[in-house]
N, C-alpha and C. Protein backbone atom coordinates (compact mmCIF):
# COMPACT_ATOMS: atom_id res chain seq x y z
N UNK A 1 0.85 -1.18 0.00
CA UNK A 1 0.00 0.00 0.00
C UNK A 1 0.89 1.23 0.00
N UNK A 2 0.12 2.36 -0.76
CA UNK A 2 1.62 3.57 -1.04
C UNK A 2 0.36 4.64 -0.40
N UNK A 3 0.72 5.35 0.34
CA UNK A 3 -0.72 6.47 0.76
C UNK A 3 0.52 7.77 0.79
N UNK A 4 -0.24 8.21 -0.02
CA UNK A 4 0.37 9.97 -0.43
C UNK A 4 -0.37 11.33 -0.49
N UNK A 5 0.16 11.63 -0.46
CA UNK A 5 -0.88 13.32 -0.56
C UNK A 5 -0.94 13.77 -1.99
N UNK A 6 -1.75 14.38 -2.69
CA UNK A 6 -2.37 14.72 -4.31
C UNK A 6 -2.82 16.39 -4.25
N UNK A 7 -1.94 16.79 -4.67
CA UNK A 7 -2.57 18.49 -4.51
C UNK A 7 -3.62 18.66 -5.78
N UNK A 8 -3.94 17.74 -6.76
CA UNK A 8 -5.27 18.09 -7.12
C UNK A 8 -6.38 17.04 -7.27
N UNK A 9 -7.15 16.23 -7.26
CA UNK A 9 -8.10 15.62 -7.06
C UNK A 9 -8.38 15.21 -8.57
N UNK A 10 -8.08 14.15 -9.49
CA UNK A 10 -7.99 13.93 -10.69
C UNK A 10 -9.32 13.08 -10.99
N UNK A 11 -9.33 12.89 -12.17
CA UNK A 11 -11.02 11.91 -12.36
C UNK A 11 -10.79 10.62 -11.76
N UNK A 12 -9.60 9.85 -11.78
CA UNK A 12 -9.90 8.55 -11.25
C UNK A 12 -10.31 8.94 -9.78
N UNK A 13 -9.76 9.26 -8.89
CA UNK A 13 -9.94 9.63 -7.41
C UNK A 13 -11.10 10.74 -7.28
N UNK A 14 -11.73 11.76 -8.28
CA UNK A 14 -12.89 11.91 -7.84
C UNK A 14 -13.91 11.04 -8.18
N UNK A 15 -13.77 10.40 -9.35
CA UNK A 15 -14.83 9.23 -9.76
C UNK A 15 -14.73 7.83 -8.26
N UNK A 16 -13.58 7.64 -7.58
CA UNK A 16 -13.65 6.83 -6.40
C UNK A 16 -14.74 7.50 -5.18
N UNK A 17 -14.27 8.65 -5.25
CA UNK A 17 -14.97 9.50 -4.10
C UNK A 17 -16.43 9.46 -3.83
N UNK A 18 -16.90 10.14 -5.56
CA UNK A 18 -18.31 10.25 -6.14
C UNK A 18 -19.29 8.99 -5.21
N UNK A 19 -18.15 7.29 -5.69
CA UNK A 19 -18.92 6.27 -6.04
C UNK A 19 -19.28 6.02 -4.41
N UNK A 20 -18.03 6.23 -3.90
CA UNK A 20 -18.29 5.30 -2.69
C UNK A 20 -18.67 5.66 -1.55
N UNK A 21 -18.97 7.53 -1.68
CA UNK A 21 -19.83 8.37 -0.69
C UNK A 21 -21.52 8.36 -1.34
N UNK A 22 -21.39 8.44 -2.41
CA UNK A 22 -22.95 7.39 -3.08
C UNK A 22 -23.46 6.27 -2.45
N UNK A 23 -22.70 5.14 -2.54
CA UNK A 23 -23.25 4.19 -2.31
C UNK A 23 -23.37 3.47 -0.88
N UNK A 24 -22.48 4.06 -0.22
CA UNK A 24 -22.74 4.28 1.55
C UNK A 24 -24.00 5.25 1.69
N UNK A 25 -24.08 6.20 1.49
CA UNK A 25 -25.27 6.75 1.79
C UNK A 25 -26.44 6.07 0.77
N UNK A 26 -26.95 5.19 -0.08
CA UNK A 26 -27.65 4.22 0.04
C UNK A 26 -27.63 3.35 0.66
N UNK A 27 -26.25 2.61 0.89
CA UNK A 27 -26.61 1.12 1.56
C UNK A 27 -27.18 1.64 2.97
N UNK A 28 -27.07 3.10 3.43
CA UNK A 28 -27.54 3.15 4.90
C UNK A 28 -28.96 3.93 4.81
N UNK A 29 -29.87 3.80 3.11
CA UNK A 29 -31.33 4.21 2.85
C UNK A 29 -31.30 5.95 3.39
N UNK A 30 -30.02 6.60 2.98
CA UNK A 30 -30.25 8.24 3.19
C UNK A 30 -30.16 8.94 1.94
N UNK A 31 -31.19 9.48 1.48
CA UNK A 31 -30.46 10.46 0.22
C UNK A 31 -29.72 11.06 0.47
N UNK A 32 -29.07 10.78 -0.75
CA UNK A 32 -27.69 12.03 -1.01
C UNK A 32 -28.09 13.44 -1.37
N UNK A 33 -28.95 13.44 -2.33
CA UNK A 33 -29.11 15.22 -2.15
C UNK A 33 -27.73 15.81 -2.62
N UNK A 34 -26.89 15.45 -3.26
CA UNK A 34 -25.62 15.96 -2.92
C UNK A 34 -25.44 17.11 -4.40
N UNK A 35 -25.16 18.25 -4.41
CA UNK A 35 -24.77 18.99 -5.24
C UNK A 35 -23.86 20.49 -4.45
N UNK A 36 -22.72 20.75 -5.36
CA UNK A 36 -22.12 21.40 -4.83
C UNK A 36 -22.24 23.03 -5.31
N UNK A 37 -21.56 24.09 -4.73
CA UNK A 37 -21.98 25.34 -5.80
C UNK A 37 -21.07 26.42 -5.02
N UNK A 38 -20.73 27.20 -6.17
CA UNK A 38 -20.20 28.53 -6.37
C UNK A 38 -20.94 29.75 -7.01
N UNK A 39 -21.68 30.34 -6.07
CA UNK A 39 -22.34 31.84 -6.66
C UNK A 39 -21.40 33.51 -6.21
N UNK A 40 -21.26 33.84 -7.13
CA UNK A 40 -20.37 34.74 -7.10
C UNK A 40 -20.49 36.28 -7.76
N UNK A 41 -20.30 37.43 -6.87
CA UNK A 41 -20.86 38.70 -7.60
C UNK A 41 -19.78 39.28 -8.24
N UNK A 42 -20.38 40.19 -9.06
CA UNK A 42 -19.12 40.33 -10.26
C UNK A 42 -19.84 42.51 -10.53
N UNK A 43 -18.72 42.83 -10.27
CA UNK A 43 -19.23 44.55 -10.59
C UNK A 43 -19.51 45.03 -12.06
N UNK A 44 -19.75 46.01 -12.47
CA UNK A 44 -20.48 46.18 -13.79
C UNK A 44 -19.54 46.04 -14.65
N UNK A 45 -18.20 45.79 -14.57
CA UNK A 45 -17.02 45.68 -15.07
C UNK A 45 -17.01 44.01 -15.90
N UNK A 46 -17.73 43.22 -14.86
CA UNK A 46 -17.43 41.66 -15.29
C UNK A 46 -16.21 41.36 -14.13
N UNK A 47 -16.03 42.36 -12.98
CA UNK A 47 -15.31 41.74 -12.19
C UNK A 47 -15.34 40.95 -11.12
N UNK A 48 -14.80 39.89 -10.17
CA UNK A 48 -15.69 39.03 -9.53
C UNK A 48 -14.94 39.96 -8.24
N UNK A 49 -15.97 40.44 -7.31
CA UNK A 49 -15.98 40.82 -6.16
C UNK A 49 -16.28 40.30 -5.01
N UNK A 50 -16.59 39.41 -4.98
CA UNK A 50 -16.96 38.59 -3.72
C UNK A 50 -17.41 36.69 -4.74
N UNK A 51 -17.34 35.50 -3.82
CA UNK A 51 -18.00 34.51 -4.04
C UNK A 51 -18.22 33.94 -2.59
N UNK A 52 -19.04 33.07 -2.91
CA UNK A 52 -19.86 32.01 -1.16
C UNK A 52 -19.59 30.47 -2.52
N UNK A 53 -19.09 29.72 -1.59
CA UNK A 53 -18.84 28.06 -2.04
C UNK A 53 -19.22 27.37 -1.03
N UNK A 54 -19.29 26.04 -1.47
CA UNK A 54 -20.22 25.29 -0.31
C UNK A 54 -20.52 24.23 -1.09
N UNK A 55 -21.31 22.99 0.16
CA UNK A 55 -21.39 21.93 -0.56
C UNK A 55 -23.48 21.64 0.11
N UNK A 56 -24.26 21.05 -0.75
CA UNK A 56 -25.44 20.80 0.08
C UNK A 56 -25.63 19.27 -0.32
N UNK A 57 -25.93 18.53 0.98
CA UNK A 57 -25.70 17.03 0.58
C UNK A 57 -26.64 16.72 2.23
N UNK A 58 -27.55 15.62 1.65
CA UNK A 58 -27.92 14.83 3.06
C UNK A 58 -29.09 15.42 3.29
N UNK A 59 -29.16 16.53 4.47
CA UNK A 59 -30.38 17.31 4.56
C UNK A 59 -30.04 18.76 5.17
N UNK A 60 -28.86 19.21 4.62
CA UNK A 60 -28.53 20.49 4.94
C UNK A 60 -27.59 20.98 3.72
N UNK A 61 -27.26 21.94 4.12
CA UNK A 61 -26.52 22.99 3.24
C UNK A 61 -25.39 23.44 3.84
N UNK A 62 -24.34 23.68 3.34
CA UNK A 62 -23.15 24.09 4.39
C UNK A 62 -22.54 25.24 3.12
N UNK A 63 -22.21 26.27 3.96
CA UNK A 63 -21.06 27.18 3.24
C UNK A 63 -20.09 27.30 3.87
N UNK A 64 -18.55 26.99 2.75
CA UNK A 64 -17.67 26.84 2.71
C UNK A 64 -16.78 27.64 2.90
N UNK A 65 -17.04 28.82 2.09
CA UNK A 65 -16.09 30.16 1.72
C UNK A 65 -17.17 31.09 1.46
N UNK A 66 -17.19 32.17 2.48
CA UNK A 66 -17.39 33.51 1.61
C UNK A 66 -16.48 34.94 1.66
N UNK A 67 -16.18 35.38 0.81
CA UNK A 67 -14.82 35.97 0.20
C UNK A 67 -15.52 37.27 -0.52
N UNK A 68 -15.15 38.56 0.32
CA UNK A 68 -15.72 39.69 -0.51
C UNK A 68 -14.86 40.77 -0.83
N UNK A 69 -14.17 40.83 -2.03
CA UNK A 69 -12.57 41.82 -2.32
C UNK A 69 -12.68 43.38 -1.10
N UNK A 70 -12.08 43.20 -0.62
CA UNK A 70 -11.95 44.63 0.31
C UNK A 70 -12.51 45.87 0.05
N UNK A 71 -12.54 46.24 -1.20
CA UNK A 71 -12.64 47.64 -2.08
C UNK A 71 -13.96 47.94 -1.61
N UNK A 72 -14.69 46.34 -1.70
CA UNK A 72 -16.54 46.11 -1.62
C UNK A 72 -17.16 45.93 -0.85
N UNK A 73 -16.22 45.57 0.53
CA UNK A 73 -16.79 45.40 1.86
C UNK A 73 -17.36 46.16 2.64
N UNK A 74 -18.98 45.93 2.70
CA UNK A 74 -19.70 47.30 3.55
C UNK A 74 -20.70 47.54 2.69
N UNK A 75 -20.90 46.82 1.61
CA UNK A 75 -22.06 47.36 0.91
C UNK A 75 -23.07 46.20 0.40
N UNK A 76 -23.18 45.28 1.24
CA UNK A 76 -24.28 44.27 1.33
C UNK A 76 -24.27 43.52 0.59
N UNK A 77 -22.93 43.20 -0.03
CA UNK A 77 -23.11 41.91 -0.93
C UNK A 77 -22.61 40.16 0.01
N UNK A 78 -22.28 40.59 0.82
CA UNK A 78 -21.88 39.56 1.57
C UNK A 78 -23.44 38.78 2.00
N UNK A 79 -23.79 39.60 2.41
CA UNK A 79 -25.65 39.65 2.61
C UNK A 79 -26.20 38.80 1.04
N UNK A 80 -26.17 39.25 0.24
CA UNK A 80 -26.85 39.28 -0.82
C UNK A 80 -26.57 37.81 -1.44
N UNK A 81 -24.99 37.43 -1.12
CA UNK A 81 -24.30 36.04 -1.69
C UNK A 81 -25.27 34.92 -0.60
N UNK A 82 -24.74 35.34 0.65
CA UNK A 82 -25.91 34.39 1.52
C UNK A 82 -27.22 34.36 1.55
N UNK A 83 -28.12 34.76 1.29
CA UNK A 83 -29.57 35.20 0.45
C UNK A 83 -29.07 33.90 -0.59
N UNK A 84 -28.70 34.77 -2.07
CA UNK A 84 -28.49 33.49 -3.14
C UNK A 84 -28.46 32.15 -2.53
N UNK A 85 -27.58 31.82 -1.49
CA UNK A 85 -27.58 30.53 -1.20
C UNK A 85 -29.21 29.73 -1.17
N UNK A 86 -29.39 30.64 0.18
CA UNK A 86 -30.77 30.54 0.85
C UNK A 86 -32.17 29.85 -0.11
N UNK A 87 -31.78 31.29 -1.18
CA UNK A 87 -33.06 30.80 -2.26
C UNK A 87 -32.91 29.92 -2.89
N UNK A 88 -31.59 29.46 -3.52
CA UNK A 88 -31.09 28.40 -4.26
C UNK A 88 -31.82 27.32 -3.75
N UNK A 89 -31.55 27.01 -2.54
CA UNK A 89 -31.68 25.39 -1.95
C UNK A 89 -33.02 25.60 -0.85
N UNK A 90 -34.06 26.51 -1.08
CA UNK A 90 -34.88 26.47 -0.38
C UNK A 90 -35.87 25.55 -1.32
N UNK A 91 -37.01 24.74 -0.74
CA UNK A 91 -37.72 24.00 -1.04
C UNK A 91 -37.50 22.50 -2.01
N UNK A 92 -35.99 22.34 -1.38
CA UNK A 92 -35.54 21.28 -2.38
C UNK A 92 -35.00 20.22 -1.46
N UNK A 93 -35.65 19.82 -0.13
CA UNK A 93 -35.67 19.02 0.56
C UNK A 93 -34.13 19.45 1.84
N UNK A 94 -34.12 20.15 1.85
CA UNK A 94 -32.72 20.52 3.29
C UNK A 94 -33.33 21.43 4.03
N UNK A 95 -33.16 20.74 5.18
CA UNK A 95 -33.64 21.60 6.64
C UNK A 95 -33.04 22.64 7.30
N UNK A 96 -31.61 22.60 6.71
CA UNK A 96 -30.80 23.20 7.25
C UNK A 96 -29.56 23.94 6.50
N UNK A 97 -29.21 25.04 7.19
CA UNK A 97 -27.67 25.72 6.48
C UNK A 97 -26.92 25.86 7.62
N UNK A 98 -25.79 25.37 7.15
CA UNK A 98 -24.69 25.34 8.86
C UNK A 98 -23.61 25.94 8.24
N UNK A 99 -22.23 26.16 8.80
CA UNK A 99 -21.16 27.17 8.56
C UNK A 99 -20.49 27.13 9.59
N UNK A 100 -19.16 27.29 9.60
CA UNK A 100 -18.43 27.77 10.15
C UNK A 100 -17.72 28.71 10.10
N UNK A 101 -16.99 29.57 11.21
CA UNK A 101 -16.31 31.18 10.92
C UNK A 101 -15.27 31.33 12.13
N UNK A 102 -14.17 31.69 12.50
CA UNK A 102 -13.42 32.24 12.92
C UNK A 102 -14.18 33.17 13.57
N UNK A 103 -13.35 33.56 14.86
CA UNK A 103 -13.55 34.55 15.20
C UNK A 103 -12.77 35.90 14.69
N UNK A 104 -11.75 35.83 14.07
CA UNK A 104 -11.66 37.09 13.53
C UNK A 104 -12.68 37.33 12.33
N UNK A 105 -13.09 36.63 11.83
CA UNK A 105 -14.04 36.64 10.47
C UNK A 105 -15.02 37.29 10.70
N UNK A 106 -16.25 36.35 10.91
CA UNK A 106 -17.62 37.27 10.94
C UNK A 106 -18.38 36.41 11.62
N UNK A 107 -18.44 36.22 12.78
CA UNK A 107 -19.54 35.67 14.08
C UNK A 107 -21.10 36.34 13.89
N UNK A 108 -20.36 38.09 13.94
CA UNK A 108 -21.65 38.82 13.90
C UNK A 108 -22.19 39.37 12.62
N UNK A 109 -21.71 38.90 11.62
CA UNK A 109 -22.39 39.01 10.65
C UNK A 109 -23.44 37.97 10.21
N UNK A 110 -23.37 36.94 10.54
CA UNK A 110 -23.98 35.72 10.40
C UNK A 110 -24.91 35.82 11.73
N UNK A 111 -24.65 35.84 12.80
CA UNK A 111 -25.71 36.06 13.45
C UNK A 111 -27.11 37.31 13.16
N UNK A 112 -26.46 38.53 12.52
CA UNK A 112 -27.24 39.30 11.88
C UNK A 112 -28.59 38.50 11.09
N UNK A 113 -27.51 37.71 10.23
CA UNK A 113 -28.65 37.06 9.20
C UNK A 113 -29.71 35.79 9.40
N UNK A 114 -29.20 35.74 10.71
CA UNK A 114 -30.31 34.76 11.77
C UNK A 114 -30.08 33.82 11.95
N UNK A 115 -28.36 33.46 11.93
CA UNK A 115 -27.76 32.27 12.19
C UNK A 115 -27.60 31.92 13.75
N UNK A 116 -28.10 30.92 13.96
CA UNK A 116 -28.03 30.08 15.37
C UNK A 116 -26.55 29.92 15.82
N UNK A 117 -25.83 30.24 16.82
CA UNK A 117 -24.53 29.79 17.37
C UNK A 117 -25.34 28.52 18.15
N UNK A 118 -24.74 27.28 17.62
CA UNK A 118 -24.41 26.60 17.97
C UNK A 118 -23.79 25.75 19.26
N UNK A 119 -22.51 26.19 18.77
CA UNK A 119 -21.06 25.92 19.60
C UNK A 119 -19.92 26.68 19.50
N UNK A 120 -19.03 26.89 20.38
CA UNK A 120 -17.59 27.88 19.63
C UNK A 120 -16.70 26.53 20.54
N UNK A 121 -15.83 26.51 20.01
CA UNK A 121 -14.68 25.84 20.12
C UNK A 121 -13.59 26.77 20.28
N UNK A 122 -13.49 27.14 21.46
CA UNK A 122 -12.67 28.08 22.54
C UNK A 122 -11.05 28.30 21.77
N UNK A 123 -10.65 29.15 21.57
CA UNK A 123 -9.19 29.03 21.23
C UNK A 123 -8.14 30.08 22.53
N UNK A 124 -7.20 30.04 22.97
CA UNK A 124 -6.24 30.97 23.60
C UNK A 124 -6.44 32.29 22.55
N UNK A 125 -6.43 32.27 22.02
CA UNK A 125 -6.41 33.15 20.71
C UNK A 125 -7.49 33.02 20.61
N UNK A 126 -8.48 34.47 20.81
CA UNK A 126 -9.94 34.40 20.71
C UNK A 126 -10.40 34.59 19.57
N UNK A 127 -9.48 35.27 18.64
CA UNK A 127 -9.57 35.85 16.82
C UNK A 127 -9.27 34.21 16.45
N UNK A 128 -8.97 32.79 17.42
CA UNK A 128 -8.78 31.64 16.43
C UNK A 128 -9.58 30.58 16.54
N UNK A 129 -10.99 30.89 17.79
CA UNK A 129 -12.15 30.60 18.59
C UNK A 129 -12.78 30.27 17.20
N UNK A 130 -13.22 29.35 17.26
CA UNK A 130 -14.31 28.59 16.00
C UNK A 130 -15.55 28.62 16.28
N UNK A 131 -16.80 29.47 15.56
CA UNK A 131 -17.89 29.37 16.03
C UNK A 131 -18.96 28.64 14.73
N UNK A 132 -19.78 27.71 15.40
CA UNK A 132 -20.32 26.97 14.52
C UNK A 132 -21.78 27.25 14.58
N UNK A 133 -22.55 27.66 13.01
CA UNK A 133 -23.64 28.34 12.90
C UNK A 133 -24.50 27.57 12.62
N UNK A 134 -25.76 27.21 12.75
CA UNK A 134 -27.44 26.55 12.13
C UNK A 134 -28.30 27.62 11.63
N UNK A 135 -28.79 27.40 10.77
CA UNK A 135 -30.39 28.14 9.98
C UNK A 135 -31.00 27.32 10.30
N UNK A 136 -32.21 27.19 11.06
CA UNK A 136 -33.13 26.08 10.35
C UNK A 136 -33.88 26.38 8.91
N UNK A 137 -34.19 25.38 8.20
CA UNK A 137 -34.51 26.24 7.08
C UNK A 137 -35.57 25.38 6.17
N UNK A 138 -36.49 25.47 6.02
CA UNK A 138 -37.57 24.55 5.32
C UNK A 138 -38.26 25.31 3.76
């Protein structure tokens, strides 16, 4: 057996991935639900100013990354990318949107938008304190 690290994820090894997180979540009778996504705002230029990534699989929704270029920060697109999510995957069987954030990041921005704290996972470093968010969301 040779076990190595792959800095990019090629078709044979995502076609392994695909199959066999598929077919565990049948043999244990759960839909997968599984689709992944990148929505991303772009200024009148065609430039991309912010994106939210994420994966929704099972019976929730999770975001991954949201990333808004500095220049643009403060003017509600951070808001607007999480919304997109929201509507995207509303009424398509997920109960839920969860997330995670740093505490230097944005705790209170996400709580703004009516995200549940969870849990925080305490750090010495309170800017390195992990706080973990729920929507319920139907």
């Amino acid at each position: 057996m040779n076990i190595r690290r792959i800095d990019e994820i090629d078709d044979r090894t995502g076609e392994f991935i695909n199959k066999a997180f598929t077919d565990y979540a049948i043999s244990r009778a759960v839909e997968l639900n599984f689709d992944e996504y990148c929505i991303v705002a772009e200024n009148d230029d065609g430039q991309v100013i912010g994106a939210i990534t994420g994966r929704a699989y099972y019976n929730e929704v999770h975001i991954g990354d949201l990333i808004i270029d500095e220049n643009y920060r403060g003017n509600d697109i951070g808001t607007k990318l999480v919304r997109a999510v929201e509507d995207a995957y509303r009424g398509k069987g997920y109960t839920k949107i969860t997330l995670t954030t740093f505490g230097f990041q944005a705790p209170d921005f996400y709580k703004k938008l009516g995200y549940s704290l969870e849990f925080v996972r305490e750090d010495p470093d309170p800017k390195l304190s992990k706080y973990f968010f729920c929507k319920e969301y139907l």
